[in-house]
PDB file of N, CA and C in Angstrom:
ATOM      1  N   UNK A   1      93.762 119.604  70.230  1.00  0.00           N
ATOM      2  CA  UNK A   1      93.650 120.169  68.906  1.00  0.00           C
ATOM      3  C   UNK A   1      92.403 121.058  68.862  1.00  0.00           C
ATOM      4  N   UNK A   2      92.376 122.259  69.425  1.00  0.00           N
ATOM      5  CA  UNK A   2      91.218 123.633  69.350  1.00  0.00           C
ATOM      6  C   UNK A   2      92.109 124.598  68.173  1.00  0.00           C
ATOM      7  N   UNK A   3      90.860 125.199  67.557  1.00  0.00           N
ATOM      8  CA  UNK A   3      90.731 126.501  67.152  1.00  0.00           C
ATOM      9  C   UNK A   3      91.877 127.571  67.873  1.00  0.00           C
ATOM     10  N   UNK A   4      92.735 127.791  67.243  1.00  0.00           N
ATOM     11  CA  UNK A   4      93.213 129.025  67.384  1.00  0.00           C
ATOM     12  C   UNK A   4      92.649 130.340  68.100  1.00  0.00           C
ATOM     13  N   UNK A   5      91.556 130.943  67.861  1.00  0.00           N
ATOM     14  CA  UNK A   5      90.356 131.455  68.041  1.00  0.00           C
ATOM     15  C   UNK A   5      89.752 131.207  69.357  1.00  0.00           C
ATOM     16  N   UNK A   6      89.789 129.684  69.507  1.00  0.00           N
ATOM     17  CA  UNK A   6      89.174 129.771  70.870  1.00  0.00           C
ATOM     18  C   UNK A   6      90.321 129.581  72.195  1.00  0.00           C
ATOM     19  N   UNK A   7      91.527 129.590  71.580  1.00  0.00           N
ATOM     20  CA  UNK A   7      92.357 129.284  72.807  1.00  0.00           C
ATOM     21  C   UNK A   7      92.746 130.864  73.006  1.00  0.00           C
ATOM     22  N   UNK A   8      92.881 131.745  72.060  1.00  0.00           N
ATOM     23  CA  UNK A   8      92.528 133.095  72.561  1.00  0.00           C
ATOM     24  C   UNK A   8      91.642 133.788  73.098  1.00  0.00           C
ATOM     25  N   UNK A   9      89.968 133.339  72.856  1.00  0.00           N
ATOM     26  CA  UNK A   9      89.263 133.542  73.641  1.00  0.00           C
ATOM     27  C   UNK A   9      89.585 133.455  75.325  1.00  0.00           C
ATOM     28  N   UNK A  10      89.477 132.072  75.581  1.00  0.00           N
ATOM     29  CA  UNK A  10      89.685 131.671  76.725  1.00  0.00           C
ATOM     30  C   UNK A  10      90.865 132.313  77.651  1.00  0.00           C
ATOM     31  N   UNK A  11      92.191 132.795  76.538  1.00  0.00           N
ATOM     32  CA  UNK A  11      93.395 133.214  77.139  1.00  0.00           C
ATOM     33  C   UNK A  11      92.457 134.589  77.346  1.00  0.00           C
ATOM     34  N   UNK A  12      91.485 135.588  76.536  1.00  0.00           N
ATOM     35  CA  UNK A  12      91.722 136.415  77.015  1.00  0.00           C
ATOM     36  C   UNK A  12      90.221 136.323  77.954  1.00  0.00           C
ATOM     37  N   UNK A  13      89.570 136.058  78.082  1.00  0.00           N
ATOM     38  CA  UNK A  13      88.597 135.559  79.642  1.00  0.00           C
ATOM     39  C   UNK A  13      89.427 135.443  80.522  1.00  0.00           C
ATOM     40  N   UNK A  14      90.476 134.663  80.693  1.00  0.00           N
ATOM     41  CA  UNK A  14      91.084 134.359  81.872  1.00  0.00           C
ATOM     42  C   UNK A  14      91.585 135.330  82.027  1.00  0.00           C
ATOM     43  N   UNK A  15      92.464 136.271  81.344  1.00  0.00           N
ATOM     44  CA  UNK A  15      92.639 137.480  81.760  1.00  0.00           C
ATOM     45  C   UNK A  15      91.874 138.573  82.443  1.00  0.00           C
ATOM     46  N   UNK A  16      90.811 138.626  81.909  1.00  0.00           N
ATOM     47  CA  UNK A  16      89.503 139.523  81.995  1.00  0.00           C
ATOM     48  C   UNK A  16      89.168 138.914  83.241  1.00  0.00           C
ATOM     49  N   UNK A  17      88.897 137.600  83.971  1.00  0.00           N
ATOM     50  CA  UNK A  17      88.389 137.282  85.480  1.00  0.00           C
ATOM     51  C   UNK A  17      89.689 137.412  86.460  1.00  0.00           C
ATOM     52  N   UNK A  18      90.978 137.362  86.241  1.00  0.00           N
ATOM     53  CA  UNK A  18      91.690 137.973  87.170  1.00  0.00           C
ATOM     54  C   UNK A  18      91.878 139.522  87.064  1.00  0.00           C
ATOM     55  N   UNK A  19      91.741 140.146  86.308  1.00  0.00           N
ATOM     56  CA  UNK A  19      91.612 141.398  86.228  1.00  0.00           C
ATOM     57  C   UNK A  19      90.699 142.198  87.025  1.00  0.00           C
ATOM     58  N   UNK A  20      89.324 141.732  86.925  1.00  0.00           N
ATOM     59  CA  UNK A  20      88.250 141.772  87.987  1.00  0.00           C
ATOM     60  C   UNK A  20      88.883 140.913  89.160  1.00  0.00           C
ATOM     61  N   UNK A  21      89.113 139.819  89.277  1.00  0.00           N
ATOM     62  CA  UNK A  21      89.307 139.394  90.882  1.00  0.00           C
ATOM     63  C   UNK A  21      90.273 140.993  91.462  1.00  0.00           C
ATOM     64  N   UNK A  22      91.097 141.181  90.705  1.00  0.00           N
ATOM     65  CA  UNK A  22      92.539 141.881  91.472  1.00  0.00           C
ATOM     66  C   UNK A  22      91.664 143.302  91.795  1.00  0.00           C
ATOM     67  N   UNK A  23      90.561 143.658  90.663  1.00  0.00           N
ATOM     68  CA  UNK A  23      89.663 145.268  91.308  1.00  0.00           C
ATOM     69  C   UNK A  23      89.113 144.655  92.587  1.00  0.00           C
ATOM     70  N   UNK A  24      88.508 143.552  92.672  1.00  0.00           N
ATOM     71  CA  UNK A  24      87.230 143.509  93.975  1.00  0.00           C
ATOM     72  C   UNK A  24      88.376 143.415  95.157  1.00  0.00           C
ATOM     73  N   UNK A  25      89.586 142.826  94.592  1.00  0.00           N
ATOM     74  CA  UNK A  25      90.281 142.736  96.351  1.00  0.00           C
ATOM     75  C   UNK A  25      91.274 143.791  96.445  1.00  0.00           C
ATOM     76  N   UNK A  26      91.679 144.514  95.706  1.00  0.00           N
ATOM     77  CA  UNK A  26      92.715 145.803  96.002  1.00  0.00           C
ATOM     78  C   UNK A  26      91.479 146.404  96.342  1.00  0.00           C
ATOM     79  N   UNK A  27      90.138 147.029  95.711  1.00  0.00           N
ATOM     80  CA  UNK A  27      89.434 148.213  96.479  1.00  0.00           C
ATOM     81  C   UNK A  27      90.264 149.342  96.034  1.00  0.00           C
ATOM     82  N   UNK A  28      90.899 150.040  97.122  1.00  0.00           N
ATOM     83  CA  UNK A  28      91.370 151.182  97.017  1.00  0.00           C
ATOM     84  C   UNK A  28      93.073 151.737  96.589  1.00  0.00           C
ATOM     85  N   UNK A  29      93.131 150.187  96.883  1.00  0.00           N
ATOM     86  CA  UNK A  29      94.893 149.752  96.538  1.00  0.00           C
ATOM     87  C   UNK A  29      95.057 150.174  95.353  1.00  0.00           C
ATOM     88  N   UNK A  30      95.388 150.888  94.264  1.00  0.00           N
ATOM     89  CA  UNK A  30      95.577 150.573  92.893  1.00  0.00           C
ATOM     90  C   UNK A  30      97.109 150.510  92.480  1.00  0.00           C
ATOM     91  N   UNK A  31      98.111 149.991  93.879  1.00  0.00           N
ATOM     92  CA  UNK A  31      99.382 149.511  93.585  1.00  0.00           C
ATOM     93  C   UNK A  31      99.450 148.498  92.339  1.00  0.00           C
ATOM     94  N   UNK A  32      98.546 147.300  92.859  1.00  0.00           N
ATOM     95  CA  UNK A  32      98.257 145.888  92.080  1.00  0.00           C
ATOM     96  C   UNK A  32      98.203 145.873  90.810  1.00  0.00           C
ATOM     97  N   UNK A  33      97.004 147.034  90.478  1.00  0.00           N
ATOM     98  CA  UNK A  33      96.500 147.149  89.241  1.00  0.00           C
ATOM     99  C   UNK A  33      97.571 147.918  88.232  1.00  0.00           C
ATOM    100  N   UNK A  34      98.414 148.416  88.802  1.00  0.00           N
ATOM    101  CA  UNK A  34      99.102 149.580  88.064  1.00  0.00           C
ATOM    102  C   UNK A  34     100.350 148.375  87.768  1.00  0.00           C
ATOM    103  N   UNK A  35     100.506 146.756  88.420  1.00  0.00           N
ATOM    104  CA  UNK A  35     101.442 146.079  88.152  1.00  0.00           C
ATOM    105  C   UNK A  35     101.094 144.880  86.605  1.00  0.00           C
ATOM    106  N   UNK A  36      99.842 145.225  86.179  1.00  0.00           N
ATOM    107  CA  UNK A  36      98.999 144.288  85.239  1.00  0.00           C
ATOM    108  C   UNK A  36      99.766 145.291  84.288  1.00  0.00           C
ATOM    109  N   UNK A  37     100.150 143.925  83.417  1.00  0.00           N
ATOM    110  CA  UNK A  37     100.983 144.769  81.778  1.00  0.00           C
ATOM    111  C   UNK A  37     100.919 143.944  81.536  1.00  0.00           C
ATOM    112  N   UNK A  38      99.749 142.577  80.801  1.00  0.00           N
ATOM    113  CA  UNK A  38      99.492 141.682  80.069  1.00  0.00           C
ATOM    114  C   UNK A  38      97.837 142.396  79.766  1.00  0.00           C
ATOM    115  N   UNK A  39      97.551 143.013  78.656  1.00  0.00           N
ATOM    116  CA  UNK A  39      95.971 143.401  78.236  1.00  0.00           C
ATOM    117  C   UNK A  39      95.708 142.650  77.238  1.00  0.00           C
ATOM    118  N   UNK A  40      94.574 143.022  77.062  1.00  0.00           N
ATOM    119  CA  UNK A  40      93.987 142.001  75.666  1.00  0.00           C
ATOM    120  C   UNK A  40      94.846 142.122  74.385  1.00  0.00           C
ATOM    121  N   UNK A  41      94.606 142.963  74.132  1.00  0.00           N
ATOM    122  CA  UNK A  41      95.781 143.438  72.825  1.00  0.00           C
ATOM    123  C   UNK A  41      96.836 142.650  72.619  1.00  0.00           C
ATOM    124  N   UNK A  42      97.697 142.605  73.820  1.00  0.00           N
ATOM    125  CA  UNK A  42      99.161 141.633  74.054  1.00  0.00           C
ATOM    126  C   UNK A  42      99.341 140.532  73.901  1.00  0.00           C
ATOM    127  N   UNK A  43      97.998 139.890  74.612  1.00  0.00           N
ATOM    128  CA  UNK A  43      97.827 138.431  74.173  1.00  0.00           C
ATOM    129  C   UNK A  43      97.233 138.287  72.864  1.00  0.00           C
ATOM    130  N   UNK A  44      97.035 138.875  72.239  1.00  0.00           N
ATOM    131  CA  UNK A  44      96.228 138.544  70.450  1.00  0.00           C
ATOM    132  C   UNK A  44      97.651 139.111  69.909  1.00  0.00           C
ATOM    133  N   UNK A  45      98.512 140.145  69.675  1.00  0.00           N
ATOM    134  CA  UNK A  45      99.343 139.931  69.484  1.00  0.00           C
ATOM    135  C   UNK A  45     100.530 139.083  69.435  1.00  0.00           C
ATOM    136  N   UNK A  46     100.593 138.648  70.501  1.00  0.00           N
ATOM    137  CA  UNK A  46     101.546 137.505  71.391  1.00  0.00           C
ATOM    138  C   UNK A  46     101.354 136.066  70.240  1.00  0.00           C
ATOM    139  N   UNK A  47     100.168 135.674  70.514  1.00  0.00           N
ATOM    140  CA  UNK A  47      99.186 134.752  69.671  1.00  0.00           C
ATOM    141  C   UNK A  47      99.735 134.417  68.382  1.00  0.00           C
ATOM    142  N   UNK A  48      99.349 135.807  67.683  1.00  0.00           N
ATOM    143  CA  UNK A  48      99.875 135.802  66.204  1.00  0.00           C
ATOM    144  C   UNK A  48     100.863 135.863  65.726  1.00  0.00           C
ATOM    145  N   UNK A  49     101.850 136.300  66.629  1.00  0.00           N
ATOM    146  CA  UNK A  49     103.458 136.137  66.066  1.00  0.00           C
ATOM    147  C   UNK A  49     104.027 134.666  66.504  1.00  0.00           C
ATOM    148  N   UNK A  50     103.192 134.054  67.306  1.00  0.00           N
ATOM    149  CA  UNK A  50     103.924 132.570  68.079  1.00  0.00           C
ATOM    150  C   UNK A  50     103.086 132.057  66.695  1.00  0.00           C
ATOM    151  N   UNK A  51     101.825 132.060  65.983  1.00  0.00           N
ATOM    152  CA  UNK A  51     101.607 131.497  65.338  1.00  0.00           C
ATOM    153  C   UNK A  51     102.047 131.909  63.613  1.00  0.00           C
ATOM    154  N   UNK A  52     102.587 132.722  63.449  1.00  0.00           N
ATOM    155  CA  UNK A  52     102.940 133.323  62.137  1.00  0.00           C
ATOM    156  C   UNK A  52     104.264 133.030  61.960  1.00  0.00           C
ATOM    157  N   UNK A  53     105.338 132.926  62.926  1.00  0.00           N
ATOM    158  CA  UNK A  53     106.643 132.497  63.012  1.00  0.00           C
ATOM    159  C   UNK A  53     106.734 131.505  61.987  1.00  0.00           C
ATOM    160  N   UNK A  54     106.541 129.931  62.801  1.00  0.00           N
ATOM    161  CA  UNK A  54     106.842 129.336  62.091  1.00  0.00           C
ATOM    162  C   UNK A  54     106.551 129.044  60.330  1.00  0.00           C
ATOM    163  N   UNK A  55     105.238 129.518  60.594  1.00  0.00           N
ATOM    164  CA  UNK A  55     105.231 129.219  58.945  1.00  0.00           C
ATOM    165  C   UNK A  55     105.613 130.309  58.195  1.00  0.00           C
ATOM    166  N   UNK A  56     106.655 131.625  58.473  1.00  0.00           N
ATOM    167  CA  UNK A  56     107.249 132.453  58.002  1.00  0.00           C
ATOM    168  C   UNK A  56     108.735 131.786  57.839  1.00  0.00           C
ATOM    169  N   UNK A  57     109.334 131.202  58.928  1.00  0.00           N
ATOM    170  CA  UNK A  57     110.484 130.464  59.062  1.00  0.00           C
ATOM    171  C   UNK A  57     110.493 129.292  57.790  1.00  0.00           C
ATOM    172  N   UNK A  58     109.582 128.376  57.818  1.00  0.00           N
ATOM    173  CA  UNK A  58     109.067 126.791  57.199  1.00  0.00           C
ATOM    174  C   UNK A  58     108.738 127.226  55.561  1.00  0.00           C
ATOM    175  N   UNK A  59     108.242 128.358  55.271  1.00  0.00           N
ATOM    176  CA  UNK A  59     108.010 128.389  53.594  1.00  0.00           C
ATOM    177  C   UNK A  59     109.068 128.520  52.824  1.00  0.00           C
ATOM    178  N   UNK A  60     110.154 129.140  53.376  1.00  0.00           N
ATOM    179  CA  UNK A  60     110.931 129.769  52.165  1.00  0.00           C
ATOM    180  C   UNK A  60     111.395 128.232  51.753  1.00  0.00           C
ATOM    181  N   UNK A  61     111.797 126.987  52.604  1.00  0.00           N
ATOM    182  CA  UNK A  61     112.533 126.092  52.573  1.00  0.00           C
ATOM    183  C   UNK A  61     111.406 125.195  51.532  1.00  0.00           C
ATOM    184  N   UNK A  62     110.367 124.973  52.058  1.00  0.00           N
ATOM    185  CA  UNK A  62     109.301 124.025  50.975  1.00  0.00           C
ATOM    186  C   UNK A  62     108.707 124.743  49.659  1.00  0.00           C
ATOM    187  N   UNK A  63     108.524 126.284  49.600  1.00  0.00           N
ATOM    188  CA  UNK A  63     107.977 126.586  48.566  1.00  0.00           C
ATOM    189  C   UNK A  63     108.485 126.230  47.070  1.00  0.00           C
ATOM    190  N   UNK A  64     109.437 125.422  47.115  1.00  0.00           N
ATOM    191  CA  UNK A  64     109.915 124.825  45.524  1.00  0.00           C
ATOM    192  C   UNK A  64     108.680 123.699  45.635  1.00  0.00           C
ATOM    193  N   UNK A  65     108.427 122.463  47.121  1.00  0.00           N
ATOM    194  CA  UNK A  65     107.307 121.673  46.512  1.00  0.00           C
ATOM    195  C   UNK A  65     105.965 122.459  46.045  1.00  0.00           C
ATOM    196  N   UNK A  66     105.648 123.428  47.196  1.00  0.00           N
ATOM    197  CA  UNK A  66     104.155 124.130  46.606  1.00  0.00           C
ATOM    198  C   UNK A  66     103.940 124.260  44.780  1.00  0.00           C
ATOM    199  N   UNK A  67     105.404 125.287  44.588  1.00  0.00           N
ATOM    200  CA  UNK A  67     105.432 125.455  43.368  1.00  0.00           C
ATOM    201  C   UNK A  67     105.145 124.060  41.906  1.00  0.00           C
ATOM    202  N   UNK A  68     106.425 123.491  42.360  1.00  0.00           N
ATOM    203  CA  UNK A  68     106.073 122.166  41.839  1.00  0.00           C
ATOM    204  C   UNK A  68     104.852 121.430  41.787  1.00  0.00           C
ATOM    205  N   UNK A  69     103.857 121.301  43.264  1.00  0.00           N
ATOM    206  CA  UNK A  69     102.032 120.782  43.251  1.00  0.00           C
ATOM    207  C   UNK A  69     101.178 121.532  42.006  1.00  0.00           C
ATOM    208  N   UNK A  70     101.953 123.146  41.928  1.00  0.00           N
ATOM    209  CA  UNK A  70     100.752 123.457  41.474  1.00  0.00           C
ATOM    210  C   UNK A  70     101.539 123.463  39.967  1.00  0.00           C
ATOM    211  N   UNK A  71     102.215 123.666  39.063  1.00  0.00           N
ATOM    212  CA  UNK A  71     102.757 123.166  38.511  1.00  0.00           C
ATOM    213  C   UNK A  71     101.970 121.742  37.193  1.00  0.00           C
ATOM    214  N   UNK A  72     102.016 120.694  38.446  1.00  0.00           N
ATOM    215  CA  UNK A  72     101.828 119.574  38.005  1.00  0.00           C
ATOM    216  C   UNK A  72     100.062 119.715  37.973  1.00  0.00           C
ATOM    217  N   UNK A  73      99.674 120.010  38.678  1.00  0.00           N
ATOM    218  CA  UNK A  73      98.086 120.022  38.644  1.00  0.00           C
ATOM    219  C   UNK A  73      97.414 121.076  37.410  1.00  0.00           C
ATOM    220  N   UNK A  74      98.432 121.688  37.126  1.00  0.00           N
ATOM    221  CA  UNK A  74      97.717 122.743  36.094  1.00  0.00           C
ATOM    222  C   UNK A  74      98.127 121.847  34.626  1.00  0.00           C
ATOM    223  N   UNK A  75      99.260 121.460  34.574  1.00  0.00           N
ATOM    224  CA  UNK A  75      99.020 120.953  33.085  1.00  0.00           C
ATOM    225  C   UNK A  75      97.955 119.513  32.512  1.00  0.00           C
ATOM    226  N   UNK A  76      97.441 120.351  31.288  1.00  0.00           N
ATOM    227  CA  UNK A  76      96.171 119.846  30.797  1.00  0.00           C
ATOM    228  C   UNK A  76      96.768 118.379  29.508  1.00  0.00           C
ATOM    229  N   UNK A  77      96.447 117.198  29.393  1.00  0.00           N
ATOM    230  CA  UNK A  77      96.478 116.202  28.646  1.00  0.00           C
ATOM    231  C   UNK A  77      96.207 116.438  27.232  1.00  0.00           C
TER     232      UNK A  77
END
């Protein structure tokens, strides 16, 4: 149970140290590099739609309770 935030961090570090490993050992090769099509961008994107899904999917079905909580909490005695 982490932060959202930091499991993207880390996803995108880990990206960022194989990215560098693959420059120091191609050198002059830039076959390798031209095969990387996961960038930072992709994974923060990626991220936010795996995490925005479901609770785009999950509201329409509960928002009668939301409605109803707030509802009940607003009327005054």
């Amino acid at each position: 149970m982490r932060p959202l935030s930091t499991i993207l961090q880390e996803m995108l570090a880990s990206a960022e140290a194989m990215r560098d490993t693959l420059n120091q050992a191609a050198g002059t090769n830039y076959e390798l590099l031209d095969k990387i099509q996961v960038t930072g961008n992709s994974l923060k994107m990626a991220t936010i739609i795996i995490v925005v899904t479901p609770i785009v999917l999950i509201y329409p079905f509960v928002q009668r309770y939301f409605a109803k909580g707030v509802m009940i909490g607003s009327l005054k005695e």
